[in-house]
Protein backbone atom coordinates (compact mmCIF):
# COMPACT_ATOMS: atom_id res chain seq x y z
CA UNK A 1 7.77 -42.83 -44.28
CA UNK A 2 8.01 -39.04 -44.73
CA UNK A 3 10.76 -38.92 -48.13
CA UNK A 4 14.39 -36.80 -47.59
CA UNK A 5 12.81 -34.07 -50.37
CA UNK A 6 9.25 -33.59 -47.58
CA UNK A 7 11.46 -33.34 -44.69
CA UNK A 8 13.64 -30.66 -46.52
CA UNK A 9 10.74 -28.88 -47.73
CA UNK A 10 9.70 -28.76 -44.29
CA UNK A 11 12.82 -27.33 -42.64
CA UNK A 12 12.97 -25.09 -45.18
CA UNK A 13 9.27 -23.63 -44.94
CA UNK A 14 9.53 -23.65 -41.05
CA UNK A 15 12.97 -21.59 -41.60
CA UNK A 16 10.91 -19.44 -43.76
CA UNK A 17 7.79 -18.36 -41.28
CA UNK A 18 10.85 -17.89 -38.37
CA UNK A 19 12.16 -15.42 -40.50
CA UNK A 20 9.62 -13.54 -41.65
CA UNK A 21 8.10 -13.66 -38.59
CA UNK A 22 11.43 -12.18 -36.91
CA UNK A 23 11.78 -9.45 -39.89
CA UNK A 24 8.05 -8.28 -39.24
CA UNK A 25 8.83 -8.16 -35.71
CA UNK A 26 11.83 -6.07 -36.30
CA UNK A 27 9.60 -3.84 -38.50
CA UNK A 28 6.88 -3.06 -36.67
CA UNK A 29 9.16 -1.87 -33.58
CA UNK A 30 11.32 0.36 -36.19
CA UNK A 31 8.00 2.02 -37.46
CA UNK A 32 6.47 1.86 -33.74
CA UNK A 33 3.70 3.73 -33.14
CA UNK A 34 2.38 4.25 -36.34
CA UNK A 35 -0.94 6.00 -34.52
CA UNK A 36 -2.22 7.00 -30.79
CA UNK A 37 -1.12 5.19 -28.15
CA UNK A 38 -3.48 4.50 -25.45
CA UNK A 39 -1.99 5.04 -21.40
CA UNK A 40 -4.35 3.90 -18.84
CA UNK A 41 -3.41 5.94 -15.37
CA UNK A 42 -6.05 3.41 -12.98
CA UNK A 43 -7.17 6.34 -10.80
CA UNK A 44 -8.44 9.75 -11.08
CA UNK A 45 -6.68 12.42 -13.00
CA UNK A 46 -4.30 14.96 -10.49
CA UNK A 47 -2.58 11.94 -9.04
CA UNK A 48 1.04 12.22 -8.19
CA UNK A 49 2.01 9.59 -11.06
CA UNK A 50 -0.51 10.48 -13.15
CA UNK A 51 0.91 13.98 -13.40
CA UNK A 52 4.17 12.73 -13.62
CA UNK A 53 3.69 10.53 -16.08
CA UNK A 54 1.77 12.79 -18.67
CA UNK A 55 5.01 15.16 -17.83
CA UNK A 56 7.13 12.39 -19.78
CA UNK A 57 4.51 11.41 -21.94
CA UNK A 58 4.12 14.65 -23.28
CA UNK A 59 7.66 14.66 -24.16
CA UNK A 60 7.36 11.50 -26.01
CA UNK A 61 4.70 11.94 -27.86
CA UNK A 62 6.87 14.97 -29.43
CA UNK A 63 9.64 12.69 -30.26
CA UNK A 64 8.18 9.73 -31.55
CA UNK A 65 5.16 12.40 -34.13
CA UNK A 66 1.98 10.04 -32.62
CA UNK A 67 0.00 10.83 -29.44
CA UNK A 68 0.46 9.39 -26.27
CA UNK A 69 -3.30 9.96 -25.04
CA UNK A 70 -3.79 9.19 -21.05
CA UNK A 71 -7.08 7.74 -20.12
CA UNK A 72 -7.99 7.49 -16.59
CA UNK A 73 -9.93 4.82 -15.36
CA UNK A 74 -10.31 4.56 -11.48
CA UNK A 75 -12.44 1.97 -9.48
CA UNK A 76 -11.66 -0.94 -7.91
CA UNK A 77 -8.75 0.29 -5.87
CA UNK A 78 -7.02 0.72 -8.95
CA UNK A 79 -7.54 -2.88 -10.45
CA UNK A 80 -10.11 -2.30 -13.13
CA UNK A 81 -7.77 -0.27 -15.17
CA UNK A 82 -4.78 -2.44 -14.69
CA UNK A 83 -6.78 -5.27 -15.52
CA UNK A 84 -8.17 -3.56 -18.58
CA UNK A 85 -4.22 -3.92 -19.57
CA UNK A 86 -3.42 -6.81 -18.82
CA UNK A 87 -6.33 -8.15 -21.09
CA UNK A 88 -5.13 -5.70 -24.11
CA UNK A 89 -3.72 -6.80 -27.64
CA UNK A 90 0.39 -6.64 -26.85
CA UNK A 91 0.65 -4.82 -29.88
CA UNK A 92 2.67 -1.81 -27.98
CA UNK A 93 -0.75 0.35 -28.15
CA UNK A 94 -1.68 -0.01 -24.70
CA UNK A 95 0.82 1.41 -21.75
CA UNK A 96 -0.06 1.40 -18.07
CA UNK A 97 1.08 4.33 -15.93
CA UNK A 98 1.36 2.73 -12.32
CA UNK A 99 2.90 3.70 -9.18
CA UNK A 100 4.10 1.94 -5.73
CA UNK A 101 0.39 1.37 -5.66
CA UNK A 102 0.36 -1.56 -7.98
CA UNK A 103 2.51 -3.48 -5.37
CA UNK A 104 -0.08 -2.88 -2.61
CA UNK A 105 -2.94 -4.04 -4.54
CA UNK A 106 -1.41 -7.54 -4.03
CA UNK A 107 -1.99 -7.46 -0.59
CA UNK A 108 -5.41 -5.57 -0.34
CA UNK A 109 -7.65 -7.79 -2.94
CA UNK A 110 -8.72 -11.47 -1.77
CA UNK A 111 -8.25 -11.89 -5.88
CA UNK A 112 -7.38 -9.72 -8.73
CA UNK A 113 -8.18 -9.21 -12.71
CA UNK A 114 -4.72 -10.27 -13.60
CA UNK A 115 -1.27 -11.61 -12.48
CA UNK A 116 1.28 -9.06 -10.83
CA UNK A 117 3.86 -10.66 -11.65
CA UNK A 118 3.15 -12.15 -14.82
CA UNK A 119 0.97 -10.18 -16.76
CA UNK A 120 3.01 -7.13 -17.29
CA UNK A 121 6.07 -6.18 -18.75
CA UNK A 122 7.81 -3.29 -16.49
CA UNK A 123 9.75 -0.61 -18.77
CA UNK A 124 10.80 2.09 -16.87
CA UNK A 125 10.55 3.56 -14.19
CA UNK A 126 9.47 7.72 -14.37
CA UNK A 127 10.81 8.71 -10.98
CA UNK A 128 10.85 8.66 -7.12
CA UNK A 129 8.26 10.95 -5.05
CA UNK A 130 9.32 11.15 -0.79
CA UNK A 131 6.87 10.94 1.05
CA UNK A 132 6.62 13.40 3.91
CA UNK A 133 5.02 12.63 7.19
CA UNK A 134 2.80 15.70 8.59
CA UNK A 135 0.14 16.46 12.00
CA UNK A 136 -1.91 19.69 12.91
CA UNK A 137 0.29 22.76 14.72
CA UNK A 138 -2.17 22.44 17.08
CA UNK A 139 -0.65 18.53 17.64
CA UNK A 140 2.01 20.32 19.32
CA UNK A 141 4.63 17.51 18.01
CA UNK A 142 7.61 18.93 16.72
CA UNK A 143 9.74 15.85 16.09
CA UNK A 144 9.00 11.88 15.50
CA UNK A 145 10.34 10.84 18.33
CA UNK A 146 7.52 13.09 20.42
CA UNK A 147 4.97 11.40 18.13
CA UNK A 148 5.86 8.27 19.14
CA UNK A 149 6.33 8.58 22.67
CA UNK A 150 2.62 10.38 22.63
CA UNK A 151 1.33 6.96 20.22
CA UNK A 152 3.04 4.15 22.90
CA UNK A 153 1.45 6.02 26.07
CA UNK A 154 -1.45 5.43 24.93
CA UNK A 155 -1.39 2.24 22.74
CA UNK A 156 -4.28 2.44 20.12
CA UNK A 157 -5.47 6.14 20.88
CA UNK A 158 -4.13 7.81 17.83
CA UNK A 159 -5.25 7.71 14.29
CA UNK A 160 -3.41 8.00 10.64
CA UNK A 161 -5.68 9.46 7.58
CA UNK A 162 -4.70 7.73 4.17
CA UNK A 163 -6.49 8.89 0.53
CA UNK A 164 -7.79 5.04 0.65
CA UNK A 165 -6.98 1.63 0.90
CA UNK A 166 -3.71 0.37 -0.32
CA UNK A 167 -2.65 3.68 -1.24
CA UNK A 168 0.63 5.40 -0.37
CA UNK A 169 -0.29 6.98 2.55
CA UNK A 170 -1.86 3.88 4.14
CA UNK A 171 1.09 1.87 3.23
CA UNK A 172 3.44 4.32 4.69
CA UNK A 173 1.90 4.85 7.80
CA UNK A 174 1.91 0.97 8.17
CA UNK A 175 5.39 0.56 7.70
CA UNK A 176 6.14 3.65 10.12
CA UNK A 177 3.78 1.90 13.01
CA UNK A 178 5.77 -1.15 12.84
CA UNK A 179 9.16 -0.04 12.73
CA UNK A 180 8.21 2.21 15.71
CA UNK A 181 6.66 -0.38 17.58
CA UNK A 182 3.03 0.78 18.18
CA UNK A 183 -0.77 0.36 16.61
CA UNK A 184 -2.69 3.67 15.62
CA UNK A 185 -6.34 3.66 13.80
CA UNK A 186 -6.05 3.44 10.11
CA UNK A 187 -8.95 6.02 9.32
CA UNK A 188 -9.26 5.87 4.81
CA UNK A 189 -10.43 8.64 3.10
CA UNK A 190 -12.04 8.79 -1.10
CA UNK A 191 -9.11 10.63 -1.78
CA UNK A 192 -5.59 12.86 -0.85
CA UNK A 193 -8.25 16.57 -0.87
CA UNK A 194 -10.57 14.77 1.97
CA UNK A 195 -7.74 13.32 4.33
CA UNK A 196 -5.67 16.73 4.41
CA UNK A 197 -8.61 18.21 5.50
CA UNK A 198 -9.19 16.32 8.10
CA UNK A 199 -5.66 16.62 8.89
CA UNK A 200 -5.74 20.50 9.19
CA UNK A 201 -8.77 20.46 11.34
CA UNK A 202 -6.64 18.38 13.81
CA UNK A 203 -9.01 15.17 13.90
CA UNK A 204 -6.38 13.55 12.27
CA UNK A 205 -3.27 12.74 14.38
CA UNK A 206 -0.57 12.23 11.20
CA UNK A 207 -0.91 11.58 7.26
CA UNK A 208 1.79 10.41 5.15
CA UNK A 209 1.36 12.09 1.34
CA UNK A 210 4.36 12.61 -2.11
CA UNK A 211 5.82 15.80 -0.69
CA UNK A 212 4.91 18.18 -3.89
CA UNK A 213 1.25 18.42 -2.57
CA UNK A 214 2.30 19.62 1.14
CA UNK A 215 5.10 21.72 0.18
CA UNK A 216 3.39 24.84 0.07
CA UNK A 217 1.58 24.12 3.18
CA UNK A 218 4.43 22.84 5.18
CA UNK A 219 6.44 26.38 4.15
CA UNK A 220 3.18 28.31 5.16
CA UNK A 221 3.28 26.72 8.61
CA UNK A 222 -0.11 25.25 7.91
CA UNK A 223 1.26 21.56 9.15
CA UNK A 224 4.40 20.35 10.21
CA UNK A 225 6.33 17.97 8.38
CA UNK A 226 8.54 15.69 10.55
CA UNK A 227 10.38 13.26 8.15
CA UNK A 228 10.58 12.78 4.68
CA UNK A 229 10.45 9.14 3.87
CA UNK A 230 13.80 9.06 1.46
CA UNK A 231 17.16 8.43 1.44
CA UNK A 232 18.33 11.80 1.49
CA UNK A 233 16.61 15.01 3.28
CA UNK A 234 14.59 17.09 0.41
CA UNK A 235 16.54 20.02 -0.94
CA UNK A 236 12.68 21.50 -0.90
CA UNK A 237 12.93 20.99 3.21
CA UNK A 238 16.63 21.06 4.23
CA UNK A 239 15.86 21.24 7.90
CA UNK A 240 13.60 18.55 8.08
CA UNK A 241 15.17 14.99 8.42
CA UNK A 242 14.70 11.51 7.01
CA UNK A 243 13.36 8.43 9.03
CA UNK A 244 16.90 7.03 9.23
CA UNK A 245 17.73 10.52 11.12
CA UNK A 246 14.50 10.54 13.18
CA UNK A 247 15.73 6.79 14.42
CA UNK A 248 13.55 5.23 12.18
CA UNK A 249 15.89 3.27 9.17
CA UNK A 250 12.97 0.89 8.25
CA UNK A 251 10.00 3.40 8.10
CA UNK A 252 10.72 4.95 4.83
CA UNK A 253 8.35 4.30 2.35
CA UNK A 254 9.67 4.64 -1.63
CA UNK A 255 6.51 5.97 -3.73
CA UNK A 256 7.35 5.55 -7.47
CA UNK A 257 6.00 5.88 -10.67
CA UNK A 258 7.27 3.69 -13.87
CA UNK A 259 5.33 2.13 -17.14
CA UNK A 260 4.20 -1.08 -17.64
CA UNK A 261 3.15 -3.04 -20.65
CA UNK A 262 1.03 -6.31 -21.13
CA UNK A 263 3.64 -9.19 -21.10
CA UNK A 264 3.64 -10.28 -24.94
CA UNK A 265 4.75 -6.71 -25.70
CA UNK A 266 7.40 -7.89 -28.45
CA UNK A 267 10.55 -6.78 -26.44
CA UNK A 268 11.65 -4.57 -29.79
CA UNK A 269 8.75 -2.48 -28.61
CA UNK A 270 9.34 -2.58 -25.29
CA UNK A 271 13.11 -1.65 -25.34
CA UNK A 272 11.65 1.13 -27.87
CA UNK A 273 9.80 2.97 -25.50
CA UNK A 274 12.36 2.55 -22.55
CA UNK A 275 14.78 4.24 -25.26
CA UNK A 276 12.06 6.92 -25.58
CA UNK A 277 11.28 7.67 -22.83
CA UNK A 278 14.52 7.29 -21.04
CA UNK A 279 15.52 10.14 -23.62
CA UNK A 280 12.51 12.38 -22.59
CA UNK A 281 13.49 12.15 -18.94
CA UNK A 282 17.19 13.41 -19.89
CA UNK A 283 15.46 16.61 -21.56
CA UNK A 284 16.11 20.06 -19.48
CA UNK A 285 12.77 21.00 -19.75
CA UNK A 286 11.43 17.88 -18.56
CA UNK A 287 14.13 17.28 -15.35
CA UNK A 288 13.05 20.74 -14.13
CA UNK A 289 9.13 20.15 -14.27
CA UNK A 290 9.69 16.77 -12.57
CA UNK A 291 11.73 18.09 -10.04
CA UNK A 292 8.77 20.78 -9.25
CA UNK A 293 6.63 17.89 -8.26
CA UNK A 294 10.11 17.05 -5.91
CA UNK A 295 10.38 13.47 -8.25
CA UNK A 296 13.77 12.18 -8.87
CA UNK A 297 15.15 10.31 -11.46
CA UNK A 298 15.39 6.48 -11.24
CA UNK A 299 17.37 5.41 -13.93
CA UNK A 300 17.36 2.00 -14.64
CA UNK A 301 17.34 -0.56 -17.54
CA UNK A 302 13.85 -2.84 -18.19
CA UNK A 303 15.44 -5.87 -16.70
CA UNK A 304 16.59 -3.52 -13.47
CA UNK A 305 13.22 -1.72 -13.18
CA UNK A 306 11.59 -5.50 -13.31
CA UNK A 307 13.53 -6.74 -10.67
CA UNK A 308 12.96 -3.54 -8.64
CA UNK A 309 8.94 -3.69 -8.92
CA UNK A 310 9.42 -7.55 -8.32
CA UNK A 311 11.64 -6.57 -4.66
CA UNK A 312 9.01 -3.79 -4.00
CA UNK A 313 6.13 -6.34 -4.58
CA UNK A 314 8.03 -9.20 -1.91
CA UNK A 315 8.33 -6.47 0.42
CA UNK A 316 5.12 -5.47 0.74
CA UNK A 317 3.76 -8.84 0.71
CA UNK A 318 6.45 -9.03 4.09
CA UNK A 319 4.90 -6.00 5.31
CA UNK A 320 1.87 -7.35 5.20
CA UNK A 321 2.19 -10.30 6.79
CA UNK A 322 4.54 -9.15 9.55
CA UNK A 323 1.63 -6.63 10.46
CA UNK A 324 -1.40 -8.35 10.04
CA UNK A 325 -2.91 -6.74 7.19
CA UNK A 326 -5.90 -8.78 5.61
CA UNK A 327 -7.84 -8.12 2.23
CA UNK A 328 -10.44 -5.51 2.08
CA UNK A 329 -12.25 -7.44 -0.58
């Protein structure tokens, strides 16, 4: 029989190892980061998060003294960097810098490098892009409701460009062709540079894209924007109204940006860059470079932003189904 003075001695060492375990815990996230921080953006560099995100980044980095260095690492639809993260030490040294993107990649892969849901720890979210739907002048429509009308008489005859599979512009053109009620050909592109090409030459019928990288077109009268895919019209396009306005309350698409790290993050570290960052974002300097790229804040807590990318994943698992849309690969 184990003796009263063993069993104490036990308590008493397992009380000991909680405790120490809890004060270097508490430590480390006082002193965190003691050195470079690695953030992997999982597509090419010039990205609307990306660019976002090395806005706030930049910003933390100051306030914390240690780098915040941004690697990109594109390929697999965005699922070789993500699962690079999920398979990093949680030792608050690895960050992912994600976007609406990470919800669609659910939907798109017949299996994935990691769990959604479970592999990552959501921190906060950076901001909220619209997304502005746009055709060719020489389209001739000057309203969504024309573009509609033109896609139902003939059922099948118009096409949508997208900068790839899965990507915001794919996934918002999907959600506008079923809340309007007709099909159009989903015609992917290698990237955002290719498809607004094809746009402006007028072989594409309409393109969904984050509104910074049309604005200057759209005010040149290069392409004409229809609806922005928000909640409120675009103090960058006052005259041009939402998809609620246009008839449309289901079609909007929300494209956001927001940090992630791997699940075991200890949540000290995890509430300490939230705290960081959070604090960047509130910076003057920082609100008015965002708000050249037309993002908008997003404030919300770690426990809100989780339940927000969790909603934003069910949703376009719904989408998905409700339209059909089957794994590339």
């Amino acid at each position: 029989m184990i003796s009263l003075r063993m069993l104490c001695l036990a308590v008493a060492g397992a009380w000991l190892a909680a405790s120490g375990s809890a004060a270097l815990s508490q430590t480390s996230s006082q002193t965190w980061p003691t050195r470079t921080v690695q953030v992997v953006s999982p597509f090419t560099a010039g990205n609307a998060s990306d660019l976002i995100g090395r806005i706030t980044l930049e910003q933390v980095a100051k306030q914390v003294g240690q780098p915040f260095v941004v690697e990109n690492r594109p390929g697999g639809g965005g699922t070789i960097g993500v699962g690079a993260v999920a398979k990093a030490e949680p030792d608050g040294y690895t960050v992912l810098l994600h976007s609406s993107s990470f919800s669609s990649a659910l939907v798109h892969h017949k299996s994935l490098p990691y769990d959604t849901l479970k592999d990552f720890a959501p921190v906060i979210p950076i901001g909220i892009q619209p997304v502005v739907l746009i055709t060719a002048p020489s389209k001739g429509f000057k309203t969504v409701a024309e573009l509609v009308a033109a896609a139902k008489a003939k059922p099948g005859a118009m096409n949508y460009a997208s900068a790839g599979i899965g990507s915001t512009s794919h996934m918002a053109g999907a959600r506008f062709q079923h809340a309007a009620g007709f099909q159009a050909q989903h015609i992917p592109f290698r990237g955002p540079a290719e498809a607004f090409t094809e746009v402006l030459s007028g072989r594409i019928d309409f393109y969904f894209l984050p509104l910074a990288p049309a604005l200057s077109l759209v005010q040149q009268g290069k392409v004409v924007a229809l609806a922005v895919g928000a909640d409120k019209r675009s103090p960058d396009l006052p005259n041009v109204p939402t998809m609620a306005e246009a008839g449309l309350p289901n079609a909007a698409y929300h494209f956001w940006g927001g940090l992630f790290m791997p699940a075991k993050t200890p949540p000290a570290i995890i509430k300490r860059l939230h705290e960081e960052a959070a604090k960047a974002l509130a910076e003057p300097s920082v609100r008015e470079r965002l708000a050249k790229t037309a993002t908008s804040p997003m404030p919300m807590t770690p426990e809100q932003f989780t339940k927000y990318f969790h909603d934003d994943v069910a949703s376009t698992v719904k989408l998905a189904k409700e339209t059909g849309m089957a794994p590339s690969n």
